[in-house]
C-alpha atoms as a PDB file:
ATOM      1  CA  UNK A   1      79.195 125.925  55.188  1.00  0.00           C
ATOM      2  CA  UNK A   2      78.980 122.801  56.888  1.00  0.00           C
ATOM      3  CA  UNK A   3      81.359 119.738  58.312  1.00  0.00           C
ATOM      4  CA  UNK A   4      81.131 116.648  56.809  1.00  0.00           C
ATOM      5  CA  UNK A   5      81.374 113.623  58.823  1.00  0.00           C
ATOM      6  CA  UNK A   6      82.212 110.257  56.768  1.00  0.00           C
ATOM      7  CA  UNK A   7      81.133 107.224  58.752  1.00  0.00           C
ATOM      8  CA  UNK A   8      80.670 105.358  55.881  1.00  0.00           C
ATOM      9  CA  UNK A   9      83.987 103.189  54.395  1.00  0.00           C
ATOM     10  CA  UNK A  10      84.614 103.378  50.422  1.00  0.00           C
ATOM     11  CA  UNK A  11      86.121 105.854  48.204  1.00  0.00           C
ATOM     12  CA  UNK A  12      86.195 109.869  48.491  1.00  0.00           C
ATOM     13  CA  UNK A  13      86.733 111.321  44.739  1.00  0.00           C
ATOM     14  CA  UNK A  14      85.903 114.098  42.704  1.00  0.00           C
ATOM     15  CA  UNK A  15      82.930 113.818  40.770  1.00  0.00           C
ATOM     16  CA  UNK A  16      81.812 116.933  38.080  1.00  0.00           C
ATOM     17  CA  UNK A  17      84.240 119.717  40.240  1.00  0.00           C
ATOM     18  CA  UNK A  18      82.253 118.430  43.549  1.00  0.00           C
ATOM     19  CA  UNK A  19      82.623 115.433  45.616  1.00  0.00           C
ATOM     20  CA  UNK A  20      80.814 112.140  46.357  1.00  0.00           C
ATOM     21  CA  UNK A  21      81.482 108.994  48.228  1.00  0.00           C
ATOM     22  CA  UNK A  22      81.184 105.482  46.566  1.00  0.00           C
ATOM     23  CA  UNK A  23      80.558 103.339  50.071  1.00  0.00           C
ATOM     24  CA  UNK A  24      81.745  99.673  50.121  1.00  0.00           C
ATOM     25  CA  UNK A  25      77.964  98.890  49.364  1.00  0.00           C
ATOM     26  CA  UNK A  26      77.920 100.583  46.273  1.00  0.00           C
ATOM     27  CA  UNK A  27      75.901 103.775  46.974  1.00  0.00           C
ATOM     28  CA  UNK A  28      76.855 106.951  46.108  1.00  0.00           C
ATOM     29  CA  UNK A  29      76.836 110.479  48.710  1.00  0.00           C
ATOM     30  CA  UNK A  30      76.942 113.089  46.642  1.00  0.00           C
ATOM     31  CA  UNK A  31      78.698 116.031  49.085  1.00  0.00           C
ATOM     32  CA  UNK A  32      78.465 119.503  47.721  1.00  0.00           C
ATOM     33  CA  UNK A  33      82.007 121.095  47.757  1.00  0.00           C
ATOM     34  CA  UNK A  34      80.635 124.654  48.328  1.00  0.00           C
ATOM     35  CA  UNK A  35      79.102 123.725  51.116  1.00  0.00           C
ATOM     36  CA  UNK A  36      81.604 122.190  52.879  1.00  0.00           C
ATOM     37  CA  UNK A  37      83.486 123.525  55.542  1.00  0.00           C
ATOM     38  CA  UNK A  38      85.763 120.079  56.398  1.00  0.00           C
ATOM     39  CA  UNK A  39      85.568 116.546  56.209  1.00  0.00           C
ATOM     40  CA  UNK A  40      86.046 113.980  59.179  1.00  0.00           C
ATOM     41  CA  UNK A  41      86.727 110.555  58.343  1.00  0.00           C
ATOM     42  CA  UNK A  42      85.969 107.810  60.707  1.00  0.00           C
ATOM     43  CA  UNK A  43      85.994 104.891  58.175  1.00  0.00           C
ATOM     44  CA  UNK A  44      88.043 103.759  56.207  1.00  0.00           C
ATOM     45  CA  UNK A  45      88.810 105.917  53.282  1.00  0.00           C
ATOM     46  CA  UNK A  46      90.252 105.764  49.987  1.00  0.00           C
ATOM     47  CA  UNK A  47      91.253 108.681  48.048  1.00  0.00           C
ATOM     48  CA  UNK A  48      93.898 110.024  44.996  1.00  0.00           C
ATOM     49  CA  UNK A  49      95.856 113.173  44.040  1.00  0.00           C
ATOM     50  CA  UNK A  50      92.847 114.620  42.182  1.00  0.00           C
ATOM     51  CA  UNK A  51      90.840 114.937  45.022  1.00  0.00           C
ATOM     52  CA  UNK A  52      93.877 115.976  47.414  1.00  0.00           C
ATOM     53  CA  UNK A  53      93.909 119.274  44.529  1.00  0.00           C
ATOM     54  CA  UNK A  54      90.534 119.895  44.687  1.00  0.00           C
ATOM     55  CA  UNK A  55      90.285 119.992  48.905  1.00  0.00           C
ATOM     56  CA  UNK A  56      93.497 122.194  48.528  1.00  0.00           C
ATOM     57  CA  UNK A  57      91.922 124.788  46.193  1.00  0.00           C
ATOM     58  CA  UNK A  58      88.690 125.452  48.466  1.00  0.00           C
ATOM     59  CA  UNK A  59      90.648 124.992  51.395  1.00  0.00           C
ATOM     60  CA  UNK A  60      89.314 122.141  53.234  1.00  0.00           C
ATOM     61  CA  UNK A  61      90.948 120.239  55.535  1.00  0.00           C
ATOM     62  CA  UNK A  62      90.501 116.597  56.227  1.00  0.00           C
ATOM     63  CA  UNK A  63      91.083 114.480  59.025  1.00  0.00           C
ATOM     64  CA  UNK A  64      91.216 111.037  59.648  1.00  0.00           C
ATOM     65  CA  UNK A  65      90.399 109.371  62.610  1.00  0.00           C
ATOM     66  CA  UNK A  66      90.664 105.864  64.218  1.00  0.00           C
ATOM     67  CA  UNK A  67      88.368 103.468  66.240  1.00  0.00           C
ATOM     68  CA  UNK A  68      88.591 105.418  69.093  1.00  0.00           C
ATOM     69  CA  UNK A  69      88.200 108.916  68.033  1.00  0.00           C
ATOM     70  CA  UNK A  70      91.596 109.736  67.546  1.00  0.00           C
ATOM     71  CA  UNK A  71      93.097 111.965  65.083  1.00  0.00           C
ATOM     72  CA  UNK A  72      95.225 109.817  63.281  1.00  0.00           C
ATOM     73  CA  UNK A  73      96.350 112.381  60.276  1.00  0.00           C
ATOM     74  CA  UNK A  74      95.154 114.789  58.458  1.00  0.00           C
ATOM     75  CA  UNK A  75      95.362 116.701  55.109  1.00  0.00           C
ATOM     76  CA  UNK A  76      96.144 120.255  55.087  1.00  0.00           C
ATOM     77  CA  UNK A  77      95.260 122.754  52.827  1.00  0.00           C
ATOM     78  CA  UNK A  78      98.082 125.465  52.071  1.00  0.00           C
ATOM     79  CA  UNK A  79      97.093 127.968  54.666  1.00  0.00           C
ATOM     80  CA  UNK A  80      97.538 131.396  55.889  1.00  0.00           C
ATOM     81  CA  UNK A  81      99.997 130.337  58.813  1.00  0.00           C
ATOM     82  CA  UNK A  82     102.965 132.711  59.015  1.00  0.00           C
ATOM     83  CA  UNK A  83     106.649 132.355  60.587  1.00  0.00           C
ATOM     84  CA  UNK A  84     105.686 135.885  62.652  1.00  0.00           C
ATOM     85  CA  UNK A  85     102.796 134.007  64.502  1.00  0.00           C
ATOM     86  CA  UNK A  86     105.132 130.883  64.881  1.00  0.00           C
ATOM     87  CA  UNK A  87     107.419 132.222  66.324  1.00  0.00           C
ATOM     88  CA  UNK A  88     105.175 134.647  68.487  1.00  0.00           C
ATOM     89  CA  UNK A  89     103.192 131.245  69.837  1.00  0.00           C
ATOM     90  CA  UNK A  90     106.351 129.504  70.837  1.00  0.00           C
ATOM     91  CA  UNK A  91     107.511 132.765  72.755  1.00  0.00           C
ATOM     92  CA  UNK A  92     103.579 132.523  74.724  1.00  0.00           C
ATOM     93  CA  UNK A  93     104.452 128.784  75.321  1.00  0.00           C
ATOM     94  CA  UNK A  94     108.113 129.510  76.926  1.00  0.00           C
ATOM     95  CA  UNK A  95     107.151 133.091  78.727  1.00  0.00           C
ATOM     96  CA  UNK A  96     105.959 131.264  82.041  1.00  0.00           C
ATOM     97  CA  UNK A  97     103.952 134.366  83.153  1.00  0.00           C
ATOM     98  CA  UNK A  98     102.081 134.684  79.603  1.00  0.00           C
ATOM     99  CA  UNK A  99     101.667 131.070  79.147  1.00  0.00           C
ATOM    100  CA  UNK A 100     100.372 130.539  82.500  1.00  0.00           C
ATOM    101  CA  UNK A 101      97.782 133.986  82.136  1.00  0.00           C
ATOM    102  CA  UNK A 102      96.365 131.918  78.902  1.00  0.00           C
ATOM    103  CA  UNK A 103      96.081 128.328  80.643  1.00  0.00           C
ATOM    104  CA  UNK A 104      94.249 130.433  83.820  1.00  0.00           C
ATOM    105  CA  UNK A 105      92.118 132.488  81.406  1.00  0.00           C
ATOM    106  CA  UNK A 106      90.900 129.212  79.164  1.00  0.00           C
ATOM    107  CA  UNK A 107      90.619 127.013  82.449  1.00  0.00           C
ATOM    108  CA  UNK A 108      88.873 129.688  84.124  1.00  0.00           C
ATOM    109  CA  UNK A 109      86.183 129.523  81.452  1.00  0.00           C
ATOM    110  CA  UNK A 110      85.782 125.631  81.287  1.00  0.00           C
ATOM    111  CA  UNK A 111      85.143 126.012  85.064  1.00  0.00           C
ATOM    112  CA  UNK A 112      82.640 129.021  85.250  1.00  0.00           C
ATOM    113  CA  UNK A 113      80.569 127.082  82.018  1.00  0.00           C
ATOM    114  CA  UNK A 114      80.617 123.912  84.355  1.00  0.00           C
ATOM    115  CA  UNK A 115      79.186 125.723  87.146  1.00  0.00           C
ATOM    116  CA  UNK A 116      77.094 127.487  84.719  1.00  0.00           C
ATOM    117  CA  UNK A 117      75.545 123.690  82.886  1.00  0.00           C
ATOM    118  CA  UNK A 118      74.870 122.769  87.132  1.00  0.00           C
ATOM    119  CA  UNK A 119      72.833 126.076  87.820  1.00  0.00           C
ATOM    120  CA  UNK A 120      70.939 125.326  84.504  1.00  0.00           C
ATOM    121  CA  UNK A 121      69.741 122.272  85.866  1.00  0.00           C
ATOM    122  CA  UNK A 122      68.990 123.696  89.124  1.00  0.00           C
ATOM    123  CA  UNK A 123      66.532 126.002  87.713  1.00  0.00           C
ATOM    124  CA  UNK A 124      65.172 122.435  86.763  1.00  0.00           C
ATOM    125  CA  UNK A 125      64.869 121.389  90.535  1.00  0.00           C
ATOM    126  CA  UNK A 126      67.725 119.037  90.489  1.00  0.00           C
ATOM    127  CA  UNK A 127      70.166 119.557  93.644  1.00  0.00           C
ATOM    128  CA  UNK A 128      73.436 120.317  92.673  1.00  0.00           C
ATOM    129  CA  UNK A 129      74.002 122.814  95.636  1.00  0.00           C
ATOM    130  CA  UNK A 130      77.363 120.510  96.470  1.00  0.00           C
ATOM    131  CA  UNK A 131      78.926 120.476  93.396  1.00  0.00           C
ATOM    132  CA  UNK A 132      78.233 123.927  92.539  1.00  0.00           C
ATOM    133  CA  UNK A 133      80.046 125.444  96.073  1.00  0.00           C
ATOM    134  CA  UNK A 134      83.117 122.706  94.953  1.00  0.00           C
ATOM    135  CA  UNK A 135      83.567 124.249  91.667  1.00  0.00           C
ATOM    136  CA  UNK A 136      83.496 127.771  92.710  1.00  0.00           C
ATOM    137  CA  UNK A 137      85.796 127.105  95.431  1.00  0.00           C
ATOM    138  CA  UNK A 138      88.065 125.113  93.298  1.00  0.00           C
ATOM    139  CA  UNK A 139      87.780 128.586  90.473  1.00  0.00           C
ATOM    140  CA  UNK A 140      88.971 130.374  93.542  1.00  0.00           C
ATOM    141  CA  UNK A 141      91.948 128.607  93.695  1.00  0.00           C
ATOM    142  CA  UNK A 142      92.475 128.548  90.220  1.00  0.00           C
ATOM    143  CA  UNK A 143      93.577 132.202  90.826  1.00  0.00           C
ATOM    144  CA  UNK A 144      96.378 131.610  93.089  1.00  0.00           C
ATOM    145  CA  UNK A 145      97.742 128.869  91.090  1.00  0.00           C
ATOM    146  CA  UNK A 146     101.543 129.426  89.895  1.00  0.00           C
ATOM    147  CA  UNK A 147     101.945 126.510  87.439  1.00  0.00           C
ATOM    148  CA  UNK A 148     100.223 124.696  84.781  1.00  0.00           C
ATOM    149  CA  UNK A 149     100.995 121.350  86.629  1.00  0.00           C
ATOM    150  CA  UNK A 150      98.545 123.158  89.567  1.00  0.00           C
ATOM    151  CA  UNK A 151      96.158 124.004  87.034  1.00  0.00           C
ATOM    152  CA  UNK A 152      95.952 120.149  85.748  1.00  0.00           C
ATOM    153  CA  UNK A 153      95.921 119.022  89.390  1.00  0.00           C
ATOM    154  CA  UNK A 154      92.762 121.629  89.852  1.00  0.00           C
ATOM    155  CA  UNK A 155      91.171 120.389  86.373  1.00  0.00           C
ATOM    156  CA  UNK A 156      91.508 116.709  87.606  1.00  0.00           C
ATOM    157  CA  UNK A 157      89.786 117.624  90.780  1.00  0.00           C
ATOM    158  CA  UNK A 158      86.841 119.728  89.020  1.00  0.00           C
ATOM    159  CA  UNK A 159      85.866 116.843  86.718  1.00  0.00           C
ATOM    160  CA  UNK A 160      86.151 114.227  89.440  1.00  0.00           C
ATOM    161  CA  UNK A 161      83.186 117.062  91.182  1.00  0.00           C
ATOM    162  CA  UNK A 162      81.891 117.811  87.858  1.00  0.00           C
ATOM    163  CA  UNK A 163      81.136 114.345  86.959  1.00  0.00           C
ATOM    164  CA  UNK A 164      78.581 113.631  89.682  1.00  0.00           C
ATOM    165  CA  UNK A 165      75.770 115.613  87.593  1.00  0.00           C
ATOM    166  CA  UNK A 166      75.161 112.924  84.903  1.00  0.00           C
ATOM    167  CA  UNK A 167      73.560 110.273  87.692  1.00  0.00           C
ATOM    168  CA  UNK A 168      71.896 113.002  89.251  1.00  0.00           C
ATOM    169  CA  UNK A 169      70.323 114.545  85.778  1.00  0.00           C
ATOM    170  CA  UNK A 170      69.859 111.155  84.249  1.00  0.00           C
ATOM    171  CA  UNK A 171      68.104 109.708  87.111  1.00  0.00           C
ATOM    172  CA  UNK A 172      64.993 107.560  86.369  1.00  0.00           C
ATOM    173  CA  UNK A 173      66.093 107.488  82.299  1.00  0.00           C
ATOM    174  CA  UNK A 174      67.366 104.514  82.118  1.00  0.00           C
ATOM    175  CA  UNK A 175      70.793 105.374  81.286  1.00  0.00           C
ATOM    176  CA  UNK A 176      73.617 105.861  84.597  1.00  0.00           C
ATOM    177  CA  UNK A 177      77.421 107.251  84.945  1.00  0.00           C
ATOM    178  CA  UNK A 178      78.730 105.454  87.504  1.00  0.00           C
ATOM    179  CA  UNK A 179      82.497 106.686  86.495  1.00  0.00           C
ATOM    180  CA  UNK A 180      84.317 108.242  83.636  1.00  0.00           C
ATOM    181  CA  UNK A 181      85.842 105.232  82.034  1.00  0.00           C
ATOM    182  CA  UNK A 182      87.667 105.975  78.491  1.00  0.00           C
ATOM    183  CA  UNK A 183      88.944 103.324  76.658  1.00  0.00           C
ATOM    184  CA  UNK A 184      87.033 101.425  76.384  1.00  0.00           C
ATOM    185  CA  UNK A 185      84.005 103.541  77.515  1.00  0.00           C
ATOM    186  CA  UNK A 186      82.152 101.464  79.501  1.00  0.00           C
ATOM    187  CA  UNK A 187      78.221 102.599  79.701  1.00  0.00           C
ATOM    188  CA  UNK A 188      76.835 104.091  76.975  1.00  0.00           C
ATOM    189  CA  UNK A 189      77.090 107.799  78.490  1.00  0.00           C
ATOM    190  CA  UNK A 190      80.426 107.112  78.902  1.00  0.00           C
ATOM    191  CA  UNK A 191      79.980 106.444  75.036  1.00  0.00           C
ATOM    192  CA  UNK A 192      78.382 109.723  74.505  1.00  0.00           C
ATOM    193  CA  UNK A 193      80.823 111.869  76.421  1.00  0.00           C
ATOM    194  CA  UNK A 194      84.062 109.900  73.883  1.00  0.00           C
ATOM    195  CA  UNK A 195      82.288 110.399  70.812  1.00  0.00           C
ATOM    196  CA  UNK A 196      81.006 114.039  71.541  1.00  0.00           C
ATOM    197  CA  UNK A 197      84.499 114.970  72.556  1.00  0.00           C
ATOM    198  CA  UNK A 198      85.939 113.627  69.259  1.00  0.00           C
ATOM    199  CA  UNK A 199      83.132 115.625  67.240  1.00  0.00           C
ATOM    200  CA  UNK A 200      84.698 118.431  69.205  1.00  0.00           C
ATOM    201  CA  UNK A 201      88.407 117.766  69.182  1.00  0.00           C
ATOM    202  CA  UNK A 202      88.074 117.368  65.769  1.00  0.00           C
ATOM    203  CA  UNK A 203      86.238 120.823  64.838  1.00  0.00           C
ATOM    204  CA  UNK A 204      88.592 122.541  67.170  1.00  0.00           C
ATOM    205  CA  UNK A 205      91.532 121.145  65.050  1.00  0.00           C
ATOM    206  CA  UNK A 206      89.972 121.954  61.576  1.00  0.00           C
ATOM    207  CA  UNK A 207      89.520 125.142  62.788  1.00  0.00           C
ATOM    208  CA  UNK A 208      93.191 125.833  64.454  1.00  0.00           C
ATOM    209  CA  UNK A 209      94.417 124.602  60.807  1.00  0.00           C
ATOM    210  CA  UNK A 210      92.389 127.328  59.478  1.00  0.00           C
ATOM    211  CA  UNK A 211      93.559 129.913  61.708  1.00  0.00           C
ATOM    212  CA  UNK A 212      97.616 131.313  62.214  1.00  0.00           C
ATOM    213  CA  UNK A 213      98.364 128.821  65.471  1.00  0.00           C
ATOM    214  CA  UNK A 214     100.302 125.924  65.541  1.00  0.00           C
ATOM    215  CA  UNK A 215      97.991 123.020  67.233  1.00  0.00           C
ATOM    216  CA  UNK A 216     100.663 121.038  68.826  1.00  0.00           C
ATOM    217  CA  UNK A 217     101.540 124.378  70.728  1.00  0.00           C
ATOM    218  CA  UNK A 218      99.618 124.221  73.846  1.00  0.00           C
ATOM    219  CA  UNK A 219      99.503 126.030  77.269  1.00  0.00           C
ATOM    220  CA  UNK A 220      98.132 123.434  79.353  1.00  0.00           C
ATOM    221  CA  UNK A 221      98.151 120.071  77.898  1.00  0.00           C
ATOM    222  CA  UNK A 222     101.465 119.665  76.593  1.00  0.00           C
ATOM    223  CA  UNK A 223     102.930 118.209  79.514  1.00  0.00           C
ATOM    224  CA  UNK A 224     100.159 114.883  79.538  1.00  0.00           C
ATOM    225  CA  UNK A 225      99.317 115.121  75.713  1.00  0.00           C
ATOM    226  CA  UNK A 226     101.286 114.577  72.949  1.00  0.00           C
ATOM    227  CA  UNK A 227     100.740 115.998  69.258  1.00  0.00           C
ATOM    228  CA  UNK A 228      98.028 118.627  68.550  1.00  0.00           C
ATOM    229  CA  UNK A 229      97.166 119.384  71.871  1.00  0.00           C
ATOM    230  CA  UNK A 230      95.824 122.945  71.270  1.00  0.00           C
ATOM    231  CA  UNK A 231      92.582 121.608  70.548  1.00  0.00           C
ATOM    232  CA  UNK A 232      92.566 120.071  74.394  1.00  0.00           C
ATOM    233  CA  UNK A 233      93.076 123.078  75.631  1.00  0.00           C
ATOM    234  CA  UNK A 234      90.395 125.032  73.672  1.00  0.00           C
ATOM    235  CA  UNK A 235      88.179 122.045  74.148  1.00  0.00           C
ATOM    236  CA  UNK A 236      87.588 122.175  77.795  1.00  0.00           C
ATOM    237  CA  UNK A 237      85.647 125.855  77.431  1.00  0.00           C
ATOM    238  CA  UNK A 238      83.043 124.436  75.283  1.00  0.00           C
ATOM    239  CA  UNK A 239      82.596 120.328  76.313  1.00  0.00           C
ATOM    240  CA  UNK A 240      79.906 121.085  79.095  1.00  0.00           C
ATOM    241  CA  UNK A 241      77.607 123.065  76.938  1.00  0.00           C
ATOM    242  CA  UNK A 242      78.080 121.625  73.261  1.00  0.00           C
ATOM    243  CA  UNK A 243      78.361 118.017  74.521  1.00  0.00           C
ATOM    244  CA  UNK A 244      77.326 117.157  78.334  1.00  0.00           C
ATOM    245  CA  UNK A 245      74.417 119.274  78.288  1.00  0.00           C
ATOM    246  CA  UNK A 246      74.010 117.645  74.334  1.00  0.00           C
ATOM    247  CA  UNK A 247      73.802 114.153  75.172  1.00  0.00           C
ATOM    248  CA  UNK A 248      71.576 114.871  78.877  1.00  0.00           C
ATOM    249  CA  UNK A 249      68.972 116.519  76.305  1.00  0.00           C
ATOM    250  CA  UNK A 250      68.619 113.230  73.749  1.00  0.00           C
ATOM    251  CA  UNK A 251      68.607 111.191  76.842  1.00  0.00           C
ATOM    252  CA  UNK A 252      65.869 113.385  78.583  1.00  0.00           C
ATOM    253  CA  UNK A 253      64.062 113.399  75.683  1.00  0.00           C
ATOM    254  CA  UNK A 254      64.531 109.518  74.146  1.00  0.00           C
ATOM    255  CA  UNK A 255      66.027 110.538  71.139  1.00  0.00           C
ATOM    256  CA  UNK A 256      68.981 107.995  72.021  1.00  0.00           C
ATOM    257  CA  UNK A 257      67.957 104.653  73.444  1.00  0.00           C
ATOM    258  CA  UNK A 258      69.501 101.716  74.862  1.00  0.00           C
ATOM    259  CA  UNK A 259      69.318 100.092  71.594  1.00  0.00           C
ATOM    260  CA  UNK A 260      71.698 102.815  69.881  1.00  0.00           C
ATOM    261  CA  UNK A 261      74.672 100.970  71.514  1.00  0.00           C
ATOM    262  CA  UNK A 262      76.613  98.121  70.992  1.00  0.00           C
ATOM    263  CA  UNK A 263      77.252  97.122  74.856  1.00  0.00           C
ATOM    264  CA  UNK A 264      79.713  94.458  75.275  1.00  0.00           C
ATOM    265  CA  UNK A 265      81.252  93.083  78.840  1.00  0.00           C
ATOM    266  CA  UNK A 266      84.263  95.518  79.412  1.00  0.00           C
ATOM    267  CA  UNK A 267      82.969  98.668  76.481  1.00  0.00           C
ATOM    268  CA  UNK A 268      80.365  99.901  75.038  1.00  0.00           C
ATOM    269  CA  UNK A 269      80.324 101.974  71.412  1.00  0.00           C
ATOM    270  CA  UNK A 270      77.449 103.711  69.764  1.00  0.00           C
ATOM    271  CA  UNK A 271      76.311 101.917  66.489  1.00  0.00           C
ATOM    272  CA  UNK A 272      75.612 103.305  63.234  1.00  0.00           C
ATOM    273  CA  UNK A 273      72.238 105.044  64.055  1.00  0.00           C
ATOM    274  CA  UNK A 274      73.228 106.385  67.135  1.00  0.00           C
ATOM    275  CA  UNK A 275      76.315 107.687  65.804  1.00  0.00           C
ATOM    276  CA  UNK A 276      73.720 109.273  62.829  1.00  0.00           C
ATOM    277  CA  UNK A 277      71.660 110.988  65.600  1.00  0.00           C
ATOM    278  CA  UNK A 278      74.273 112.513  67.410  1.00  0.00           C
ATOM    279  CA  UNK A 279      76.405 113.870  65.003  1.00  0.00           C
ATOM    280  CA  UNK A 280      73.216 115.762  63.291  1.00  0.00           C
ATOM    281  CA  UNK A 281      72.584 116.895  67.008  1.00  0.00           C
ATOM    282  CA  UNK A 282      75.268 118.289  67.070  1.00  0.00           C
ATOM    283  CA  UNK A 283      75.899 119.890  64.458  1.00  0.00           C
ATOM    284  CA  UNK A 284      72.301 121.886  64.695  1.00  0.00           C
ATOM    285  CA  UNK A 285      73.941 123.078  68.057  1.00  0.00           C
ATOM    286  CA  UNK A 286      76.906 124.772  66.459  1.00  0.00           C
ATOM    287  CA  UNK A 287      74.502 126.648  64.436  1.00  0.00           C
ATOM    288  CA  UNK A 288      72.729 127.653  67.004  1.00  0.00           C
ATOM    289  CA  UNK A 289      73.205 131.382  68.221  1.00  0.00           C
ATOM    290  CA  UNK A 290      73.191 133.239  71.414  1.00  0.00           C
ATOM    291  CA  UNK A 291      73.300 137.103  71.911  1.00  0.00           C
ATOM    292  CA  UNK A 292      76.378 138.388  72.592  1.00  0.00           C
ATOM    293  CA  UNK A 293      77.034 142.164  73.070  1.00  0.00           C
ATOM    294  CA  UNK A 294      74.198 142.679  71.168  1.00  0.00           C
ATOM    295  CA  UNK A 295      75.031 140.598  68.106  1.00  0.00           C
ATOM    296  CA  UNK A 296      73.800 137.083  67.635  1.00  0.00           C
ATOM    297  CA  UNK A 297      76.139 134.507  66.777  1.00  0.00           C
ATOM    298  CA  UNK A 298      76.406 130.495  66.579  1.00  0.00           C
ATOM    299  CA  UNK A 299      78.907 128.405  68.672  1.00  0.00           C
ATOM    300  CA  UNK A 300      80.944 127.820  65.800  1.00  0.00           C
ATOM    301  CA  UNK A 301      81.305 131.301  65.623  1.00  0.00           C
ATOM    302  CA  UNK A 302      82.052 132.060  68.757  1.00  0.00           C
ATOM    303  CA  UNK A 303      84.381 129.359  69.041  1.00  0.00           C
ATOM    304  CA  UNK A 304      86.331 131.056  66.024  1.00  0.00           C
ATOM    305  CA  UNK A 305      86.144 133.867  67.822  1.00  0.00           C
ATOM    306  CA  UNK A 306      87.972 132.723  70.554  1.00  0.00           C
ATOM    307  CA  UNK A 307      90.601 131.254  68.427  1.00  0.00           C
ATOM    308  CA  UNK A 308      91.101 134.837  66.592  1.00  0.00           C
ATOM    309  CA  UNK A 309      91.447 136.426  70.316  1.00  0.00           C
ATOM    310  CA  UNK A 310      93.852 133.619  71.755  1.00  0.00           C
ATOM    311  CA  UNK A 311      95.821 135.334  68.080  1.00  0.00           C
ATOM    312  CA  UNK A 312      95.666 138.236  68.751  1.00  0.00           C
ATOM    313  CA  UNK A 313      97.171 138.038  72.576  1.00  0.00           C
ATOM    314  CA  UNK A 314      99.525 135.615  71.718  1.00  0.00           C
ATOM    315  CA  UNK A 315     101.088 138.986  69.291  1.00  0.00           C
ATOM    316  CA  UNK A 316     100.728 141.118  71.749  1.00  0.00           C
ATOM    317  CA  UNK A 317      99.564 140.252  75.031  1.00  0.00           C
ATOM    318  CA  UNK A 318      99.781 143.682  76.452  1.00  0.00           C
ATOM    319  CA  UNK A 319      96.855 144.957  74.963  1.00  0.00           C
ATOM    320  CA  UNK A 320      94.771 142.374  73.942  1.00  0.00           C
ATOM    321  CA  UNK A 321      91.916 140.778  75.639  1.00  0.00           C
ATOM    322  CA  UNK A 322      91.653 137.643  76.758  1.00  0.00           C
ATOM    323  CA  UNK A 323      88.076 136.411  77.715  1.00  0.00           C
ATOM    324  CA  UNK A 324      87.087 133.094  76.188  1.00  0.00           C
ATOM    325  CA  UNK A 325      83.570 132.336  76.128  1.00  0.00           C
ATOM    326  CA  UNK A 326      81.542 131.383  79.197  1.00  0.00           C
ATOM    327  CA  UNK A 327      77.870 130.034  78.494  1.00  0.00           C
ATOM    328  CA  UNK A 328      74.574 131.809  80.153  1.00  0.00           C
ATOM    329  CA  UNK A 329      70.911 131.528  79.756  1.00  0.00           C
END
């Protein structure tokens, strides 16, 4: 089963117990409901009660999200969620030694696969010596920390590190950093980095939905985000491999060009074809598997798997592990 991303404005509706979009320009997208996973709208959609009854009945979420990647609302299926994990959650959030074991043990991760993406492209003779000592030193501190407003402080200070690898990587390509600028992104990697985290954010959240948590109970975010800010959280672990190291591969291999964006003075957007490029990139790479303990599994999986083990602590964090996923080669 599959995500399906709806770039494309006109009407989602049932069609013969399956789905299909009608676009504004009259075509037709047939989408096969047994093969779909979720659905992420990012134009503007029209839909009715029908449809709402057939999403609810395979259990597919859908999520709707504005010009700049935002989730904007979303329709649930009935789900599985339970008052025992609700309750369990909140007790994580306001137990400051638990919640601040799960914000170390997730941050942790998102550090060790950033130094992990830099040592990758060591191998490939680019010198990242500097930033790599930085991040372990600031994981090292990451251990003495005593709040979550530490651990933001130490996150903010990772990516400001972190961030030097694109210019260095990208070097000669064509396509340069500078700084991370959000909205609007301002260069088009800047453009690649927004729209890869909103592919992300947004299968994180279809995927909390799915699962017993609550997304707008977080253990780091909370205090800078507002709403469903679990999926920030999560997010962090996986950004460097499934979309830094994502868009440095199409631009060191000119599947995305310059003329995939829409650069204007003060932002820059991807256009229709990019958009189509990197969202099928992207999607390949949460298929693809790594060996883990012996078993092979795809990032989506393992992302799941995370999820189901962030569960499992949160009901009983005595003896449950805690390990979220950290990338190797």
């Amino acid at each position: 089963m599959n995500p399906v991303y709806l770039c494309k404005s006109g009407e989602l509706k049932r069609k013969d117990s399956s789905l299909a979009l009608e676009s504004a320009d009259g075509e037709e997208i047939l989408i096969p409901i047994e093969q779909t996973e979720s659905i992420f709208c990012f134009g503007e959609i029209t839909l009715n009660k029908r449809l709402l009854g057939l999403l609810n009945r395979h259990s597919i979420p859908l999520l709707f999200f504005n010009y700049y990647g935002d989730c904007i609302g979303s329709f649930l299926p009935v789900t599985t969620r339970t008052g025992t994990c609700l309750i369990a959650q909140a007790n994580a959030f306001q137990n400051e030694s638990v919640r601040l074991m799960i914000a170390k043990s997730i941050q942790s991760a998102a550090f060790q696969n950033m130094i992990n993406i830099c040592k990758y492209y060591q191998k490939k003779d680019k010198d990242l010596n500097t930033i790599i000592s930085s991040l372990m030193r600031l994981k090292g501190e990451l251990t003495e920390a005593d709040s979550v407003e530490e651990i933001l402080l130490l996150e903010a200070k990772s990516k400001s590190e972190y961030y030097q690898i694109f210019d260095i990587i990208l070097a000669g390509s064509g396509f340069r950093f500078g700084h991370r600028s959000k909205r609007p992104p301002a260069t088009p990697v800047n453009s690649m980095i927004s729209y890869g985290n909103t592919l992300l954010y947004g299968q994180l959240l279809a995927m909390l939905h799915q699962s017993r948590l609550v997304p707008e109970i977080s253990f780091i975010h909370s205090v800078v985000k507002k709403g469903a800010s679990l999926q920030y959280d999560l997010a962090d672990i996986y950004k460097p491999f499934l979309v830094d190291r994502l868009l440095m591969r199409l631009v060191r291999k000119k599947e995305v060009k310059p003329q995939h964006f829409d650069q204007q003075e003060n932002s820059c957007y991807m256009n229709k074809d990019g958009s189509r490029i990197f969202v099928a990139a992207f999607q390949q790479l949460l298929k693809t598997t790594v060996n883990i303990d012996g078993r092979s599994l795809s990032y989506k999986s393992i992302m799941m798997r995370d999820i189901n083990r962030l569960v499992r602590f949160i009901q009983d964090p005595d003896s449950a592990d805690l390990r979220f996923f950290e990338v190797g080669w």
